[in-house]
Protein backbone atom coordinates (compact mmCIF):
# COMPACT_ATOMS: atom_id res chain seq x y z
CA UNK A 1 0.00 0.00 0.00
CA UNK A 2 2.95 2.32 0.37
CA UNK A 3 3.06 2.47 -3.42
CA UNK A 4 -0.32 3.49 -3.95
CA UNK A 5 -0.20 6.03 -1.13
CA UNK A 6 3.20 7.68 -2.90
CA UNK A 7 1.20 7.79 -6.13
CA UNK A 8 -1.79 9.32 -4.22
CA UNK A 9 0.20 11.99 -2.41
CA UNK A 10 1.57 12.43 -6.41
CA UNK A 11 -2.04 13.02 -7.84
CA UNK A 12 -3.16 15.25 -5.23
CA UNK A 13 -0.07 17.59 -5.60
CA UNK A 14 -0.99 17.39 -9.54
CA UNK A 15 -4.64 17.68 -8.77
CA UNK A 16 -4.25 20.85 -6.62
CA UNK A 17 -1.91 22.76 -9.28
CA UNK A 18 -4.42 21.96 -11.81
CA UNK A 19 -7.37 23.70 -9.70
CA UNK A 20 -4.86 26.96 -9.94
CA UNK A 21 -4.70 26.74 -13.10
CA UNK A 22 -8.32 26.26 -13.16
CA UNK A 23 -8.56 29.49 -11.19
CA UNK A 24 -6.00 31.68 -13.34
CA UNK A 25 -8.84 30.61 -16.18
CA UNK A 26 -11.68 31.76 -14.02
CA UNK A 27 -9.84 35.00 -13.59
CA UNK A 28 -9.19 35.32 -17.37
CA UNK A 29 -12.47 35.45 -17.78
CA UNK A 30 -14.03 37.64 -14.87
CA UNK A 31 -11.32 39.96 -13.59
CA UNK A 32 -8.44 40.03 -15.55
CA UNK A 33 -7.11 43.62 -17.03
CA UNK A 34 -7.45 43.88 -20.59
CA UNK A 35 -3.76 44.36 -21.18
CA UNK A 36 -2.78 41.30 -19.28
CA UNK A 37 -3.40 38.86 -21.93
CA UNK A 38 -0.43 37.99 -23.40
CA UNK A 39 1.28 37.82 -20.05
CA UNK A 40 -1.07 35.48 -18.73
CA UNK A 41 -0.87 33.53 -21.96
CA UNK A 42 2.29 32.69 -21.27
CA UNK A 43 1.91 32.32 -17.25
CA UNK A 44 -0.72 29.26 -18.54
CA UNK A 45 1.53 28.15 -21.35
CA UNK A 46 4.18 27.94 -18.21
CA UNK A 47 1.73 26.39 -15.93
CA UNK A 48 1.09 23.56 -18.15
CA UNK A 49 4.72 22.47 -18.88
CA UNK A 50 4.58 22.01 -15.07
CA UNK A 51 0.98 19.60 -15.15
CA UNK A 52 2.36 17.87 -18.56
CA UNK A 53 5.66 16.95 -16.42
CA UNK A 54 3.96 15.20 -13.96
CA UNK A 55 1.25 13.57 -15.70
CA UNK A 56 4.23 12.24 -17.62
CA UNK A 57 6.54 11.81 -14.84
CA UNK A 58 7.98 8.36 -15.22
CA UNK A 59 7.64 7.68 -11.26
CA UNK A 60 3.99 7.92 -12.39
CA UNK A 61 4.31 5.06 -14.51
CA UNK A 62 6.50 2.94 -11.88
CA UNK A 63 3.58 3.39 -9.49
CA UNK A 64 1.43 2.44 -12.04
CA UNK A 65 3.20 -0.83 -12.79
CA UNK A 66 4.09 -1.81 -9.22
CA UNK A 67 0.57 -1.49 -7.87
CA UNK A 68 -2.09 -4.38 -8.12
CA UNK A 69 -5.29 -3.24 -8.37
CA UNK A 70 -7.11 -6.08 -7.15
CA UNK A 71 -5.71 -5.13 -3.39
CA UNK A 72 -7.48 -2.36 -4.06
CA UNK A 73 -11.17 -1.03 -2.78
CA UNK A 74 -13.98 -0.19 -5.23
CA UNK A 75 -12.28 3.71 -5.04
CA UNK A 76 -8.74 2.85 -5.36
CA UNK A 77 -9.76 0.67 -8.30
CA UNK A 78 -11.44 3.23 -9.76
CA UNK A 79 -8.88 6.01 -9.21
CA UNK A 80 -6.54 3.55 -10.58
CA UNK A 81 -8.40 2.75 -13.69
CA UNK A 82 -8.77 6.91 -13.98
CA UNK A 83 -5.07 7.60 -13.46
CA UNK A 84 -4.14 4.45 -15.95
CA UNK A 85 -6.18 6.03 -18.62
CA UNK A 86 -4.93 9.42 -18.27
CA UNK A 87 -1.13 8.64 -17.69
CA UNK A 88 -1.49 6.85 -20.98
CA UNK A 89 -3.04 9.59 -22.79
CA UNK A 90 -0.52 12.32 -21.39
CA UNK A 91 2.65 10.51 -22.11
CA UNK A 92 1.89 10.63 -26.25
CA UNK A 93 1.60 13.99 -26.21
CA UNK A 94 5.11 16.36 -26.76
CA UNK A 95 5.18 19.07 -24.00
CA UNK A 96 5.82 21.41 -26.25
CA UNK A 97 2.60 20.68 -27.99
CA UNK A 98 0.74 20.77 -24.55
CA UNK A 99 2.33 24.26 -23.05
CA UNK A 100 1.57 25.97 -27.31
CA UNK A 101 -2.06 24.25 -26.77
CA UNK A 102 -2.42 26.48 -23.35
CA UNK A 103 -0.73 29.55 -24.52
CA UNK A 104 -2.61 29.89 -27.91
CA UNK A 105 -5.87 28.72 -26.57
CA UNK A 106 -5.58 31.38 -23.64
CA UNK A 107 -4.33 34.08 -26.13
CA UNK A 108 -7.42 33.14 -28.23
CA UNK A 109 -9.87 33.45 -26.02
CA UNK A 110 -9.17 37.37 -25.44
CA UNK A 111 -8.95 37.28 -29.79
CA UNK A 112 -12.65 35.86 -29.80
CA UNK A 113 -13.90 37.91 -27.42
CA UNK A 114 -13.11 41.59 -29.52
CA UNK A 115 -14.29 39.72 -32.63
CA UNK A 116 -17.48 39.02 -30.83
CA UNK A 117 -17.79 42.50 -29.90
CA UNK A 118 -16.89 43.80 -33.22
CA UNK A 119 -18.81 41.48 -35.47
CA UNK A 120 -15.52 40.39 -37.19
CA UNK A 121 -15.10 36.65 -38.13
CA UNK A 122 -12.01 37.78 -40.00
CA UNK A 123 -10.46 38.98 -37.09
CA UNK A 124 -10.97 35.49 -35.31
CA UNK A 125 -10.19 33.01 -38.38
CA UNK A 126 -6.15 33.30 -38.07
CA UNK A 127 -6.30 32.11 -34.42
CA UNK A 128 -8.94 29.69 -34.63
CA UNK A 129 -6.83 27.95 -37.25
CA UNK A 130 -4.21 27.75 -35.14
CA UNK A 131 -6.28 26.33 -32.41
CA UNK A 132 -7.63 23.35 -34.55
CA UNK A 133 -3.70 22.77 -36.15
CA UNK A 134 -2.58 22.33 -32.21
CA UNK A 135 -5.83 19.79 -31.73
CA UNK A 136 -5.15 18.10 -34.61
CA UNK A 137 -1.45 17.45 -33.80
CA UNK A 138 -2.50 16.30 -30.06
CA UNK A 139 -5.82 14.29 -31.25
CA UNK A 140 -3.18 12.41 -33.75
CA UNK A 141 -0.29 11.91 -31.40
CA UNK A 142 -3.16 10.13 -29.21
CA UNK A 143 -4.55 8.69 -31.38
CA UNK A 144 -2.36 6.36 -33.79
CA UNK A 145 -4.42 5.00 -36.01
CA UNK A 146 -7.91 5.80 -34.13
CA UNK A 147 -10.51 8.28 -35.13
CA UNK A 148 -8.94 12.43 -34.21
CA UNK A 149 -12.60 13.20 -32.99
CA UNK A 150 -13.18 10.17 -31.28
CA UNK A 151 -9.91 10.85 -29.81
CA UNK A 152 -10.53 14.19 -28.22
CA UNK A 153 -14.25 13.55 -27.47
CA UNK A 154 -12.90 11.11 -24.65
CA UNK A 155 -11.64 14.43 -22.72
CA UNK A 156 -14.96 15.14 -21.86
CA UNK A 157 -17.05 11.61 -22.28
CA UNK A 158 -14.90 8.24 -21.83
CA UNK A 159 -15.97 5.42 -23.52
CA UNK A 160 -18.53 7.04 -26.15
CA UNK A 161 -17.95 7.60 -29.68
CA UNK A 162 -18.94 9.84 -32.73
CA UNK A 163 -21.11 6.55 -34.25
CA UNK A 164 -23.05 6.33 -30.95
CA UNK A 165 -23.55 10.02 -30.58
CA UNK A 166 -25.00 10.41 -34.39
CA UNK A 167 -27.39 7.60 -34.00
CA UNK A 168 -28.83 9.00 -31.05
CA UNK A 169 -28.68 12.50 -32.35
CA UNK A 170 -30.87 11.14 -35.62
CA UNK A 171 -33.43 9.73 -33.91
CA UNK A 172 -34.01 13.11 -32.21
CA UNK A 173 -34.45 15.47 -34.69
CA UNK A 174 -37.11 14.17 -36.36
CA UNK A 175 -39.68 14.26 -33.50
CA UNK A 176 -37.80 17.82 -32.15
CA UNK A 177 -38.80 19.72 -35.69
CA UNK A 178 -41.72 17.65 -36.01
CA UNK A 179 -43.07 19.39 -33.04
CA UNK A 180 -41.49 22.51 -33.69
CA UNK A 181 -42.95 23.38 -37.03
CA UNK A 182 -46.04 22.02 -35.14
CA UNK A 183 -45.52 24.33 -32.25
CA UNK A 184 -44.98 27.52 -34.79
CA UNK A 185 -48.54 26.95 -36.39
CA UNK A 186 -49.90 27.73 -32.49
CA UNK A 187 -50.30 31.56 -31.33
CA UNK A 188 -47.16 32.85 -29.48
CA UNK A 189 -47.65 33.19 -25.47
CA UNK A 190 -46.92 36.41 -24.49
CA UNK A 191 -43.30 37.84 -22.91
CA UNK A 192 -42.22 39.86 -20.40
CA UNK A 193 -42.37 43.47 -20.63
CA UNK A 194 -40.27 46.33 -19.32
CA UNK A 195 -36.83 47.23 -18.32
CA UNK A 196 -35.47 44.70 -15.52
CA UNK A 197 -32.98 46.62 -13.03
CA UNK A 198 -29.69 44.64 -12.89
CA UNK A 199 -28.80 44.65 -9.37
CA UNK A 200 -32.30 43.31 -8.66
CA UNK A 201 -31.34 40.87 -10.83
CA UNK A 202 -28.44 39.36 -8.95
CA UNK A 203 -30.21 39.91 -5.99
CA UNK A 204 -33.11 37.21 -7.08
CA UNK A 205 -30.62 34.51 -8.84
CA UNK A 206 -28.55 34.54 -5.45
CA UNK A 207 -31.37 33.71 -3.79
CA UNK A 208 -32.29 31.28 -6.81
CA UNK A 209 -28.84 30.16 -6.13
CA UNK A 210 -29.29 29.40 -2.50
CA UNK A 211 -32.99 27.80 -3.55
CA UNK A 212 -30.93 25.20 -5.81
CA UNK A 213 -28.49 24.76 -3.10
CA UNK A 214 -25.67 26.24 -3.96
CA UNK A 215 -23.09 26.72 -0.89
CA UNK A 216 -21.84 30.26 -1.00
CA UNK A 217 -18.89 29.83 1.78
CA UNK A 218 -17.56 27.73 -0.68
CA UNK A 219 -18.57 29.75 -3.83
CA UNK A 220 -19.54 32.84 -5.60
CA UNK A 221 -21.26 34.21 -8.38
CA UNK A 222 -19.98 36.85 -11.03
CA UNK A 223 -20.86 38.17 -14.14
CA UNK A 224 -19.12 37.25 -17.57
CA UNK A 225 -20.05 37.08 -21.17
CA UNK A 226 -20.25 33.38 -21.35
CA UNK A 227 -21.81 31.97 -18.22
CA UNK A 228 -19.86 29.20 -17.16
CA UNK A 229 -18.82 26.67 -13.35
CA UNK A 230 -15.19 26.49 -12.39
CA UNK A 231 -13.38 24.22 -9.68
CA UNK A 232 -14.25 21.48 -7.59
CA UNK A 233 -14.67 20.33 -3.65
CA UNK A 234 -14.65 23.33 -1.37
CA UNK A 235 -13.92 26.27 -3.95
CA UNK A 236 -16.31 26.26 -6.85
CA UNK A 237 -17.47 29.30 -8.64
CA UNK A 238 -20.07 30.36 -11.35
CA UNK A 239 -20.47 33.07 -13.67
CA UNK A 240 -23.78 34.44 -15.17
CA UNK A 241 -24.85 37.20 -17.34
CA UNK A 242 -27.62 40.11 -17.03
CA UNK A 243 -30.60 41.94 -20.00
CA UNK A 244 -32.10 44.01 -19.16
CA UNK A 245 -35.15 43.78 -21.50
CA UNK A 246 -34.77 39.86 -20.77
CA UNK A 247 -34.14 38.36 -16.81
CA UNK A 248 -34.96 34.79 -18.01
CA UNK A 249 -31.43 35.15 -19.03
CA UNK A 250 -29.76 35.43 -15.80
CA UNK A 251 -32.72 33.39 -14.07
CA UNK A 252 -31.96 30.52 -15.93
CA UNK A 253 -27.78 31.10 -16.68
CA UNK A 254 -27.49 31.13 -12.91
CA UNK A 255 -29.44 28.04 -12.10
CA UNK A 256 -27.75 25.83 -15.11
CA UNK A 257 -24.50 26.74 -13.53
CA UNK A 258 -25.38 26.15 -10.10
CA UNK A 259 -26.56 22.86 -11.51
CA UNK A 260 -23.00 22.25 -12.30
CA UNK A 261 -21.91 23.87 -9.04
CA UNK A 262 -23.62 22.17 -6.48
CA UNK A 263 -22.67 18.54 -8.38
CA UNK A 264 -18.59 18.93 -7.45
CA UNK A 265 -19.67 20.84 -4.16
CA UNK A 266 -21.20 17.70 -3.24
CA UNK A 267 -19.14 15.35 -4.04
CA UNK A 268 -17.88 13.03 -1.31
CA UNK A 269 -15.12 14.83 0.48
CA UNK A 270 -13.24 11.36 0.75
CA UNK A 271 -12.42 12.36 -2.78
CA UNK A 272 -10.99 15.58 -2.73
CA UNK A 273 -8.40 16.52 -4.89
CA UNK A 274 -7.91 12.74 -5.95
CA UNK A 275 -9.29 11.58 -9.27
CA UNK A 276 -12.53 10.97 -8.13
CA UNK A 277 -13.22 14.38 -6.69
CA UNK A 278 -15.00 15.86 -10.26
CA UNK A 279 -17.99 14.68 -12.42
CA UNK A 280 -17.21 11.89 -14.28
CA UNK A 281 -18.08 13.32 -17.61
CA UNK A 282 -19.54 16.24 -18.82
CA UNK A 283 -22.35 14.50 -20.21
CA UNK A 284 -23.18 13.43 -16.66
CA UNK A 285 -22.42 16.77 -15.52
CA UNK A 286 -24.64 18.76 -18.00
CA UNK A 287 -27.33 16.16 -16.94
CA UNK A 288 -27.24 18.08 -13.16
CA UNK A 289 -27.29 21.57 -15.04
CA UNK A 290 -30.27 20.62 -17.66
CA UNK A 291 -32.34 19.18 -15.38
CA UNK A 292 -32.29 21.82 -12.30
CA UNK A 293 -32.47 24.47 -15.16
CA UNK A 294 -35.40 22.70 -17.10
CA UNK A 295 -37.14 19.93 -15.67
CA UNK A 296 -37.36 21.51 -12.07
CA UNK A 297 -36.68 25.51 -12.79
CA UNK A 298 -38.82 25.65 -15.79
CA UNK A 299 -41.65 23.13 -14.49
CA UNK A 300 -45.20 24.18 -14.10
CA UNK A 301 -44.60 23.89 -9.97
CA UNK A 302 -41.57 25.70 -9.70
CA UNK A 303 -43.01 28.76 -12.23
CA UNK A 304 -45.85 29.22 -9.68
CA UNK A 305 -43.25 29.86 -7.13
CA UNK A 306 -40.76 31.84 -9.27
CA UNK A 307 -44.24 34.13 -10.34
CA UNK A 308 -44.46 35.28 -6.70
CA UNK A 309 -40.71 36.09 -6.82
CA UNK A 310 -40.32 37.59 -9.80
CA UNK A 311 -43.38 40.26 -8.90
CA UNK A 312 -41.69 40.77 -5.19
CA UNK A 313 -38.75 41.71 -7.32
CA UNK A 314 -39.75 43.47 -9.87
CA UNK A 315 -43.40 44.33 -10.10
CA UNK A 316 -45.82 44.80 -13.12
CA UNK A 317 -43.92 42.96 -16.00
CA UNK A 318 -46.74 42.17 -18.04
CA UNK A 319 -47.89 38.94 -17.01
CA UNK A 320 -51.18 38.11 -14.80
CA UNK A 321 -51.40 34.68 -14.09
CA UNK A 322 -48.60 31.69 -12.94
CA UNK A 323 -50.48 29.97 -16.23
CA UNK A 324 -48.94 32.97 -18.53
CA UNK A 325 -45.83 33.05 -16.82
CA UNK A 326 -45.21 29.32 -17.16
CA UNK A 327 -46.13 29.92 -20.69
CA UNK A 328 -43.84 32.70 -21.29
CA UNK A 329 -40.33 30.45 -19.24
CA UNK A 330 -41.42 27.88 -21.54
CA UNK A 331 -42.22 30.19 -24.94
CA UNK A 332 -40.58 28.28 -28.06
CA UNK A 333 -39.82 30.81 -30.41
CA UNK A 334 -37.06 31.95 -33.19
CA UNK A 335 -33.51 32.85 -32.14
CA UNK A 336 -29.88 32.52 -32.52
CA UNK A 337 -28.55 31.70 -29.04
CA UNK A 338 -27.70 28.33 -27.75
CA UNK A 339 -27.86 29.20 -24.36
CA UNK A 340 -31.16 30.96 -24.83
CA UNK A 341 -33.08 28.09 -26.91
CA UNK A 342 -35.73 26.90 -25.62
CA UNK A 343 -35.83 22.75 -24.31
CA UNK A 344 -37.55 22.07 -28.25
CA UNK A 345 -35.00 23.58 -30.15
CA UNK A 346 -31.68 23.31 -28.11
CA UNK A 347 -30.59 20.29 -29.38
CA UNK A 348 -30.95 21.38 -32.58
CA UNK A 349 -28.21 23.85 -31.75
CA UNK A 350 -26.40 21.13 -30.54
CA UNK A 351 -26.81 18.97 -33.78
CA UNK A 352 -25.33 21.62 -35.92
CA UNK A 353 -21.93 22.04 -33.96
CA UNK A 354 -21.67 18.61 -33.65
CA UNK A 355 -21.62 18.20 -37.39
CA UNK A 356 -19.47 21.21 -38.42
CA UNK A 357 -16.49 20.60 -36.05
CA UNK A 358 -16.39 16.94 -37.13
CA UNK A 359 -16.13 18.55 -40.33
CA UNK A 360 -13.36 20.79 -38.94
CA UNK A 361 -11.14 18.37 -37.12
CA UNK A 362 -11.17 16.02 -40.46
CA UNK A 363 -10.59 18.74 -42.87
CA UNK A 364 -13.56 18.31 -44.56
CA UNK A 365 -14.45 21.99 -44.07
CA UNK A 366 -11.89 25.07 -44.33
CA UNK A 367 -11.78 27.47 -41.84
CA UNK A 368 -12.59 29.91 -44.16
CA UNK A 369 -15.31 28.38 -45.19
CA UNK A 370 -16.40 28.20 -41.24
CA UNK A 371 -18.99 31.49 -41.61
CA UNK A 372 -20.82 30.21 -44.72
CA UNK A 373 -21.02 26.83 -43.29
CA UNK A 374 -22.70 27.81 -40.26
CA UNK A 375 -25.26 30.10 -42.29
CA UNK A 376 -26.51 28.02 -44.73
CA UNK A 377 -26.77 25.13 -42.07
CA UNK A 378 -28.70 27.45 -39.44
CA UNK A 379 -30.22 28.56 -42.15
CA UNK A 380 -32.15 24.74 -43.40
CA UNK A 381 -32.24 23.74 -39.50
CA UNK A 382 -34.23 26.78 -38.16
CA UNK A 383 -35.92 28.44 -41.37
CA UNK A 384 -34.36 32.05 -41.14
CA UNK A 385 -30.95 34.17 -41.97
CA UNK A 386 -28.47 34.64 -39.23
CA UNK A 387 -28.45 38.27 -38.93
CA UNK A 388 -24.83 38.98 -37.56
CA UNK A 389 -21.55 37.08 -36.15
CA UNK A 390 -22.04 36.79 -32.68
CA UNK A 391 -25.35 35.43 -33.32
CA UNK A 392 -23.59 32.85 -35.57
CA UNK A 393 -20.30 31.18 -35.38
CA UNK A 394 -18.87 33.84 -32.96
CA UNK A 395 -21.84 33.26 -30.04
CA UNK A 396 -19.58 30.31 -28.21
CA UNK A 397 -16.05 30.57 -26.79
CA UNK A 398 -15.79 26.94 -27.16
CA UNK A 399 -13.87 26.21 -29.55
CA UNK A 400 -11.44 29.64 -28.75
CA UNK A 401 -10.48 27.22 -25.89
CA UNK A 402 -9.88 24.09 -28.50
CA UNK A 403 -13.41 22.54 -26.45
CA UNK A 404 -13.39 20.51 -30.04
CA UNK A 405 -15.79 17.04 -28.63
CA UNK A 406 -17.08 19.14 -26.01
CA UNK A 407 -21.06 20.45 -27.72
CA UNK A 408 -21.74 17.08 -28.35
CA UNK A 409 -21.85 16.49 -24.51
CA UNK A 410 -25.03 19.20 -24.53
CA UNK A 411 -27.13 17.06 -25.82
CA UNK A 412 -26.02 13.72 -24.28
CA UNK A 413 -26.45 15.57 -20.68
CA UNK A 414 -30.12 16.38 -21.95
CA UNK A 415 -31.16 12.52 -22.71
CA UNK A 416 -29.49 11.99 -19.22
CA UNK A 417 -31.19 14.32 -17.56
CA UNK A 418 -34.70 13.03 -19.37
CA UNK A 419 -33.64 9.53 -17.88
CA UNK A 420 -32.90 11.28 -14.18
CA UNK A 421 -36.17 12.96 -14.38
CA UNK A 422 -38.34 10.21 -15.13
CA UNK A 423 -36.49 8.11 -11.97
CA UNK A 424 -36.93 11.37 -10.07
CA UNK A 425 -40.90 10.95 -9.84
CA UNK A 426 -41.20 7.64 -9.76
CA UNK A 427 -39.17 7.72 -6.46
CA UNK A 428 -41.11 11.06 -5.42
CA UNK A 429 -44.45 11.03 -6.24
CA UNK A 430 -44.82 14.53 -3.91
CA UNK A 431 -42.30 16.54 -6.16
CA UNK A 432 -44.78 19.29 -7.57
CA UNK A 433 -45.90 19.89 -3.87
CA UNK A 434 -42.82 20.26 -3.23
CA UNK A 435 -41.32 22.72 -5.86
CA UNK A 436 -44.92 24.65 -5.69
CA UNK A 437 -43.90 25.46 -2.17
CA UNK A 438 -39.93 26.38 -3.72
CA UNK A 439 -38.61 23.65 -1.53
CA UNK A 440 -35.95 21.53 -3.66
CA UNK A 441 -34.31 19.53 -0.61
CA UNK A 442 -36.40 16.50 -1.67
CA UNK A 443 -35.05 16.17 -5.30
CA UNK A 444 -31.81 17.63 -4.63
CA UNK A 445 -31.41 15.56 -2.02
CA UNK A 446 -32.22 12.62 -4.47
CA UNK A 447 -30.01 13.90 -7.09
CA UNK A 448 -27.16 14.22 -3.91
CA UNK A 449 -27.55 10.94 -2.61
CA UNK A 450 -28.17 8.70 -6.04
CA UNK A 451 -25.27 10.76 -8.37
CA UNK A 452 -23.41 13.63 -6.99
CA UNK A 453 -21.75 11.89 -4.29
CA UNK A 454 -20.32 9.07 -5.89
CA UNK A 455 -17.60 11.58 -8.55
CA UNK A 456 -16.12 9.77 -10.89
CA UNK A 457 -16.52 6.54 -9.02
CA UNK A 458 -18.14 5.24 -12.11
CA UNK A 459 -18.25 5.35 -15.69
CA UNK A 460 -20.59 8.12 -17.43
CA UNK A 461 -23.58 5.25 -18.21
CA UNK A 462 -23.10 3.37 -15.50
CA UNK A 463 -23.61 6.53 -12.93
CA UNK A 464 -26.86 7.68 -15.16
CA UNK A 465 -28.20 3.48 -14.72
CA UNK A 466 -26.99 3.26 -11.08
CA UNK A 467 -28.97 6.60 -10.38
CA UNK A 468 -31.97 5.65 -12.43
CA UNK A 469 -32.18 1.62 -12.33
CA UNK A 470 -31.95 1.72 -16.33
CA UNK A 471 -30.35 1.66 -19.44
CA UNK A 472 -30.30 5.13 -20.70
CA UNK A 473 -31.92 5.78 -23.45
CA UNK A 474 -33.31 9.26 -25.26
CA UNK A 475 -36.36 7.92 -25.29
CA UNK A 476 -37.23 9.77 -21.80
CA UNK A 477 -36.55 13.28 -22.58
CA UNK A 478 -38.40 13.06 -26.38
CA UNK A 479 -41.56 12.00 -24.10
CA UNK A 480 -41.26 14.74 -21.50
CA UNK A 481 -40.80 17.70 -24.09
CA UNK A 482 -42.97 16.22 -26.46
CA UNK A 483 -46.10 16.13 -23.42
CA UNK A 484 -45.08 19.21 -21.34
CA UNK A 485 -45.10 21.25 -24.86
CA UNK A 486 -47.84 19.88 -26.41
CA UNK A 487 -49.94 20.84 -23.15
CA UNK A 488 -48.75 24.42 -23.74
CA UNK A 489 -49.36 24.89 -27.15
CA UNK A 490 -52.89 22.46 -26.80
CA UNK A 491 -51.26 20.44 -29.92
């Protein structure tokens, strides 16, 4: 055992300079001076060399090789199997290749940004190319003979594959634009109306925050222009963003990331900083976001709760009844923005990223050709022009930070969260008494105790079918949208 307690001491050290550099990105993104960027390109590129050093370290692979897992627990098999997987992965790739992969990806990020603001793909094109060179290079020197996609989707979901994710994907759009088009032949619900003061804003979605369970001595919320969750155990953070003719927007950005959130906060602190103290996917961890933002936040319960809170906050805004107001959360109508969709047409989002940077990675599709692309495919998907850039391939950071296997993930987390949802009221047949009242400790408790607190004990599928008590399937989340939307619309 003194072995596999050297290698352990190893992997935390690793696991706790990896948080930093998980918190250098968090400041990148919230905090950080304008001016800094190159410097802190280059502080990441440095940072990196350090991580790629000792996830290569050849004591790493002594350890590995001395150790037998069978004298092992269920955990110290599974960290084993975790830290097998990734020392094999890290030692093909150069560290050269990692440290440029950090430095360009955190120089590109600032690049994106001003071309988002400006409206100028051109501006972004040079960098991005560079970005998919540098994951082509790694995804290859992985990858042998393999599949380059394949290759880097593993970084965010083990053991699923580009074949598996298309043949689920195509049995989902037909029924999602079946009831769309079907959907846009019913009269629109009515929206919100008025101008929605920002600080009263954050003032409701931290106490939406708190609602969701979201620990704040171990957190905190700040605004960026891409909502997103950083960290893990007792120092996890989220972002969201504020309209002011729109406060669905930060509503609804600030409980998807506290979905996220409040799954590493509660994660068994026997874990910590070991290779079992994240979500095991994010597939698995979208599933936590999707469902607290949809499934709970946007149910017809919850709403009637939210209604009271949103008039205590805000006033007259146009709407009269918790009916209306569930109507207007849940209104499916046309627009550009991913994270705006509604639950009918998100995937569809989803469905066209996945296809273009396959197309990308293989070289099917030039980056110059990237705009176009993305037009003429949003274009047949949705029925109408994209109007400007950052509504169209500029809206994401993604693939700024060479995410390239990451969208995909979107989707899969939906059908995961349809499968949590139906095991959800089956085990808790009181859950809209419940969420009427704007008490989530039942479910989240559920959610705690079932997932969240077993990490990455367990592969991606098996976590969803230990959680639900079945295969999952997408067959769960086609029923739910297809009955709580028809029920809206009366279709």
């Amino acid at each position: 055992m003194s072995q596999f307690n050297d290698l352990m001491a190893f992997e935390r050290q690793t696991t706790a300079l990896s948080e930093v550099m998980g918190r250098l990105g968090w400041d990148q993104e919230t905090m950080m001076p304008k001016g800094a960027a190159d410097q802190r390109a280059d502080e990441m590129a440095a940072l990196e060399g350090v991580l790629h050093e000792r996830r290569t370290d050849p004591r790493r692979g002594d350890w590995l090789a001395a150790i037998d897992d069978t004298t092992l627990d269920a955990s110290g098999q599974a960290m084993m199997r975790k830290i097998r997987r990734d020392f094999a992965r890290n030692t093909k790739v150069p560290a050269d290749l990692a440290s440029e992969i950090a430095r360009v990806t955190s120089k590109s990020q600032g690049i994106w940004a001003q071309a988002w603001a400006d409206q100028d793909v051109a501006a972004f094109l040079p960098v991005l190319s560079q970005v998919i060179s540098l994951r082509q290079q790694e995804g290859q020197a992985i990858a042998g003979d393999a599949d380059v996609y394949d290759t880097l989707l593993q970084d965010y979901e083990p053991e699923c594959t580009a074949a598996q994710l298309s043949a689920m994907f195509d049995a989902m759009r037909p029924r999602l634009v079946a009831l769309r088009n079907a959907i846009w032949e019913r009269p629109e619900p009515k929206g919100v109306r008025g101008s929605f003061d920002e600080a009263a804003q954050l003032l409701l979605t931290k106490k939406l925050a708190k609602t969701f369970g979201y620990d704040l001595d171990h957190g905190r919320i700040d605004k960026a222009v891409h909502p997103f969750s950083s960290g893990s155990g007792l120092d996890v953070r989220i972002t969201t963003r504020t309209s002011s003719a729109d406060p669905f927007n930060c509503i609804y950005s600030t409980i998807h990331e506290v979905g996220h959130a409040t799954y590493e906060q509660s994660i068994s602190k026997d874990y910590l900083l070991t290779p079992l103290g994240e979500g095991v996917s994010m597939g698995v961890h979208e599933s936590q976001s999707r469902i607290y933002e949809n499934q709970l936040g946007r149910s017809r319960a919850f709403t009637g709760w939210l209604f009271g809170q949103m008039k205590d906050a805000f006033g007259d805004f146009g709407i009269e009844t918790e009916s209306d107001f569930f109507a207007a959360v849940n209104k499916v109508g046309k627009g550009y923005i991913r994270t705006e969709s509604d639950e009918v047409q998100y995937n569809l989002h989803i469905l066209l990223r996945f296809d273009l940077e396959q197309a990308l990675m293989s070289g099917d599709l030039a980056i110059s050709d990237l705009e176009a692309a993305w037009n003429d495919r949003f274009l047949a998907d949705f029925g109408y022009a994209v109007n400007n850039p950052s509504n169209g391939c500029l809206q994401d950071v993604h693939w700024s930070l060479g995410l390239f296997g990451y969208f995909p993930t979107y989707s899969l987390g939906n059908v995961y969260a349809g499968c949590l949802h139906q095991a959800l009221r089956t085990a808790q047949p009181d859950l809209d008494e419940n969420l009427t009242r704007g008490d989530l400790s039942k479910p989240l408790g559920w959610l705690r105790d079932n997932l969240q607190v077993y990490g990455g004990l367990r592969g991606p599928r098996e976590t969803i079918q230990h959680a639900c008590g079945f295969e999952p399937s997408e067959q769960p989340l086609l029923d739910y949208i297809e009955q709580k939307f028809s029920a809206i619309y009366g279709i």
